[in-house]
C-alpha atoms as a PDB file:
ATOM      1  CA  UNK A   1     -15.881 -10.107   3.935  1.00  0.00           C
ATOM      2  CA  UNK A   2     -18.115 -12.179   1.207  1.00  0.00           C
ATOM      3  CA  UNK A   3     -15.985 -13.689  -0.905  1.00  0.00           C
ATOM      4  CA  UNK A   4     -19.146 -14.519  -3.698  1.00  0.00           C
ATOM      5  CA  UNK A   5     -19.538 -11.182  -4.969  1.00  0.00           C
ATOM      6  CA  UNK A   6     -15.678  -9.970  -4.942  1.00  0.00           C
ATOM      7  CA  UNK A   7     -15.484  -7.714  -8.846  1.00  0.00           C
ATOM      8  CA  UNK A   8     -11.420  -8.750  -9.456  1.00  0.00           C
ATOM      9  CA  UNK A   9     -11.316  -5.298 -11.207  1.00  0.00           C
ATOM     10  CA  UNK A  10     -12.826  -3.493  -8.319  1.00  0.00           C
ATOM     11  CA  UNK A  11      -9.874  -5.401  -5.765  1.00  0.00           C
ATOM     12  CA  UNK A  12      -7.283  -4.878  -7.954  1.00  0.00           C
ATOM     13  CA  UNK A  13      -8.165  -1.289  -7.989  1.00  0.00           C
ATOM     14  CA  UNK A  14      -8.642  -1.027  -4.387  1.00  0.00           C
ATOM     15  CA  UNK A  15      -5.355  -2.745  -4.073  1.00  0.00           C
ATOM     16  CA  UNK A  16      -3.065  -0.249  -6.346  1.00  0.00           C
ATOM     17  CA  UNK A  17      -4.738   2.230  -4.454  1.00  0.00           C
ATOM     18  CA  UNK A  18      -3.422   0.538  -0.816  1.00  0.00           C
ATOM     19  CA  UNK A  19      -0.046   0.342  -1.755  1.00  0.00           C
ATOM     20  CA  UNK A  20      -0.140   4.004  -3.985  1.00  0.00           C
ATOM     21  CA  UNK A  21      -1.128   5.509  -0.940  1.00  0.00           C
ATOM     22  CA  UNK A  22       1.674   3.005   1.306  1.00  0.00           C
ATOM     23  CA  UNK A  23       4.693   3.758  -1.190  1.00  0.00           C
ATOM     24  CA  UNK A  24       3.863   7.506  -0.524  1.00  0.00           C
ATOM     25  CA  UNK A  25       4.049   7.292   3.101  1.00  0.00           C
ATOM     26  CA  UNK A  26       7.331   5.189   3.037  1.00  0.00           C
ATOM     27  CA  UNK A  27       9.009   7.742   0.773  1.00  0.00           C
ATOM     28  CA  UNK A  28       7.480  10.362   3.075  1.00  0.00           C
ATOM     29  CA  UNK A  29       9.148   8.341   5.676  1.00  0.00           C
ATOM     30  CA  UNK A  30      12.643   8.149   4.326  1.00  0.00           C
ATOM     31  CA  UNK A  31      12.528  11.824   3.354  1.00  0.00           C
ATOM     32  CA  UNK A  32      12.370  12.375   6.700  1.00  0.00           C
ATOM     33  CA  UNK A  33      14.622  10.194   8.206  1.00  0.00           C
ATOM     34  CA  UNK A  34      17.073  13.105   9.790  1.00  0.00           C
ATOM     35  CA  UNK A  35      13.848  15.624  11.215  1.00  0.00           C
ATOM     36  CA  UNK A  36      14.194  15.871  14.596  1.00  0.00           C
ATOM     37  CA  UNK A  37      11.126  14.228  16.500  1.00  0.00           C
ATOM     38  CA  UNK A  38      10.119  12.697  13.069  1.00  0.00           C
ATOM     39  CA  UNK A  39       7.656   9.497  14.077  1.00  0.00           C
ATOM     40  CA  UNK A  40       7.705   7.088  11.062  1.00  0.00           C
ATOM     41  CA  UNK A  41       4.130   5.941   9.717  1.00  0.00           C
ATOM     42  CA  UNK A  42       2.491   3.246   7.577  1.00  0.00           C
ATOM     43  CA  UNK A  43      -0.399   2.377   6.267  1.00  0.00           C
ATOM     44  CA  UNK A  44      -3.249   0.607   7.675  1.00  0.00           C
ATOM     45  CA  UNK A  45      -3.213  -3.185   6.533  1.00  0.00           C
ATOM     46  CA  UNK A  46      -4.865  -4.289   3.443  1.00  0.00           C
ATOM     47  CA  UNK A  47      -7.496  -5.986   5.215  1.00  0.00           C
ATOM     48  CA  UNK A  48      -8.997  -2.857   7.936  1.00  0.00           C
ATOM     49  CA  UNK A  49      -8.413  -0.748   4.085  1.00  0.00           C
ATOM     50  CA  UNK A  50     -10.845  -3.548   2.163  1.00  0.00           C
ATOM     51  CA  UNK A  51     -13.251  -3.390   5.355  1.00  0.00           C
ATOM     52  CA  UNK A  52     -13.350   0.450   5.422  1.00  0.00           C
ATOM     53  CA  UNK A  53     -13.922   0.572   1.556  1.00  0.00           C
ATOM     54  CA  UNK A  54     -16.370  -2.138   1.210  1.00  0.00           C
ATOM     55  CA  UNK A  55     -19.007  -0.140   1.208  1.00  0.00           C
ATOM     56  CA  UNK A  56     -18.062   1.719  -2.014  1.00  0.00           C
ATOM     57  CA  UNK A  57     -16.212   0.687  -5.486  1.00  0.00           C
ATOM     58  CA  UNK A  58     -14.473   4.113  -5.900  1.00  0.00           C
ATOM     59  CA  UNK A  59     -10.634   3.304  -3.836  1.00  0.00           C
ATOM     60  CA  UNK A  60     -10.458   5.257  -0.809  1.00  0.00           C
ATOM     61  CA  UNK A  61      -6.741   6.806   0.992  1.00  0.00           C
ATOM     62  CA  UNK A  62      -5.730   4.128   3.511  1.00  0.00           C
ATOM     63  CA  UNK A  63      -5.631   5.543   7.091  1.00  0.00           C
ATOM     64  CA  UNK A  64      -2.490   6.530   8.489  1.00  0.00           C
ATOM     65  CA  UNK A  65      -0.836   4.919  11.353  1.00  0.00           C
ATOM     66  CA  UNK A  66       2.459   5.586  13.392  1.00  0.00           C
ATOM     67  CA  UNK A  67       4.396   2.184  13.166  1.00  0.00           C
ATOM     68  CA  UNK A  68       6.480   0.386  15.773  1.00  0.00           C
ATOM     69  CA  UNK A  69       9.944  -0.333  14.728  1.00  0.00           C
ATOM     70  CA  UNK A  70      11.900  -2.413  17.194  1.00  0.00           C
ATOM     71  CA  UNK A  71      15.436  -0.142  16.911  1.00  0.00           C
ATOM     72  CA  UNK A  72      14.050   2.348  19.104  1.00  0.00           C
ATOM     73  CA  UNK A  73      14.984   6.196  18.541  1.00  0.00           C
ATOM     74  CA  UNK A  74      18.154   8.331  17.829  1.00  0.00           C
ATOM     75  CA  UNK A  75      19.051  10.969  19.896  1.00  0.00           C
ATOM     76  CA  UNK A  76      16.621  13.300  18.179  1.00  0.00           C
ATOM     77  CA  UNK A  77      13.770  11.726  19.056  1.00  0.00           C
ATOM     78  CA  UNK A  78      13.436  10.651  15.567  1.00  0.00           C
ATOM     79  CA  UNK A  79      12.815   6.573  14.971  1.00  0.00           C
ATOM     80  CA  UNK A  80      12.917   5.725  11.162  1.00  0.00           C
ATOM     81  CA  UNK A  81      15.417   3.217   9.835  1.00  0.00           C
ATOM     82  CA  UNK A  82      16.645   3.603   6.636  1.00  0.00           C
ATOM     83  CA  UNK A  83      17.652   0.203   5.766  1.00  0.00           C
ATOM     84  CA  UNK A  84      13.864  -1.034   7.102  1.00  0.00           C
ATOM     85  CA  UNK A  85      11.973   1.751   4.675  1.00  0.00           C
ATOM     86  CA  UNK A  86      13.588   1.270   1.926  1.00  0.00           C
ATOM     87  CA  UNK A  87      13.669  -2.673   2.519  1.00  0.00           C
ATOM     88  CA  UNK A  88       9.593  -1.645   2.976  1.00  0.00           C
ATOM     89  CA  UNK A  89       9.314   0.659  -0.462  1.00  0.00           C
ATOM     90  CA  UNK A  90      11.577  -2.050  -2.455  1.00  0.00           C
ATOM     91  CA  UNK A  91       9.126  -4.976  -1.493  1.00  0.00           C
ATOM     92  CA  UNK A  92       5.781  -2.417  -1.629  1.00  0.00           C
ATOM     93  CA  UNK A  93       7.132  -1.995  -5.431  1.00  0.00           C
ATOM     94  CA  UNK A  94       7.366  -4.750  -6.106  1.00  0.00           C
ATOM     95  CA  UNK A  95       3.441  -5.818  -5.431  1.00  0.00           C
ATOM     96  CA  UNK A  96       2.456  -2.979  -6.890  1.00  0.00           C
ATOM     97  CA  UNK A  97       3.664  -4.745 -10.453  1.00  0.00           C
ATOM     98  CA  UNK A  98       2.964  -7.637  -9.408  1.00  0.00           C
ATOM     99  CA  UNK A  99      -0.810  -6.487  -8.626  1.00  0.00           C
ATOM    100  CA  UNK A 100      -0.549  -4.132 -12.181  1.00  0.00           C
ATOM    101  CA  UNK A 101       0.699  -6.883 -14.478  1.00  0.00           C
ATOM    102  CA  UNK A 102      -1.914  -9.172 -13.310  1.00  0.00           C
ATOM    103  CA  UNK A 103      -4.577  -6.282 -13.577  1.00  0.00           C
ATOM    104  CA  UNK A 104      -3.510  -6.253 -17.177  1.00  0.00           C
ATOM    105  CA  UNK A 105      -3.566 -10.224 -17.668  1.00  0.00           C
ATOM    106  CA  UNK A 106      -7.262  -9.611 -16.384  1.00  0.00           C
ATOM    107  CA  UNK A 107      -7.875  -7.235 -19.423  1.00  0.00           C
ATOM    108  CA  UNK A 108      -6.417  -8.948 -21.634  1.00  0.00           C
ATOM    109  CA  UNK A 109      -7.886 -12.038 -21.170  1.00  0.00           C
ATOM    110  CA  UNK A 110     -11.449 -10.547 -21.216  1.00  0.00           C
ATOM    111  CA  UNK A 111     -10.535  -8.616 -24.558  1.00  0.00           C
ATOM    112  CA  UNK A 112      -9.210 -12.120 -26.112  1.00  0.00           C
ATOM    113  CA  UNK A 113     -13.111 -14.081 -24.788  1.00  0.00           C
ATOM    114  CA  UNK A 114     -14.879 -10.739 -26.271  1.00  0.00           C
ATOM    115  CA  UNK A 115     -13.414 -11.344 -29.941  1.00  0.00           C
ATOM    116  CA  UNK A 116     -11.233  -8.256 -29.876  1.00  0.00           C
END
């Protein structure tokens, strides 16, 4: 990825957008967490997202994956943890204000060189 021509709007976007679509897929996740055969998923990382989207500005839907989780299965067939997905949506909320508040610095600090 070039790092000269990187639009901080246009990654901040893209970034909301990654962990939008991953907070949707954990809560998917945990809604599911007693469906028999159930396999839990993520999110592609953010890097394979900015690679897939670089050749666009509008944010795309992150691809889907099944993810590996090392406390195997329950008897159902069914292998989401709880404790790890919400441990997952509690930290994925928290960049997502993280990644909003300094979106909004961003504005702000262009409104405050433009006289406004």
């Amino acid at each position: 990825m070039n790092f000269g021509d990187v639009n901080l709007f246009d990654l901040a976007s893209k970034r909301l957008q990654w962990l939008s679509d991953r907070q949707k897929v954990l809560s998917e996740n945990i809604a599911n967490a007693d469906t028999a055969e159930y396999r839990a998923r993520d999110v592609e990382s953010f890097q394979s997202y900015l690679s897939n989207t670089e050749d666009t500005s509008l944010p795309l839907s992150a691809q889907i994956v099944e993810t590996k989780t090392a406390w195997g299965e329950d008897f159902s067939g069914n292998n989401v943890v709880l404790e790890e997905q919400m441990m997952e949506a509690g930290s994925t909320s928290g960049q997502y204000k993280m990644a909003a508040g300094l979106y909004k610095k961003a504005h702000q600090l262009i409104l405050a060189v433009s006289g406004n």
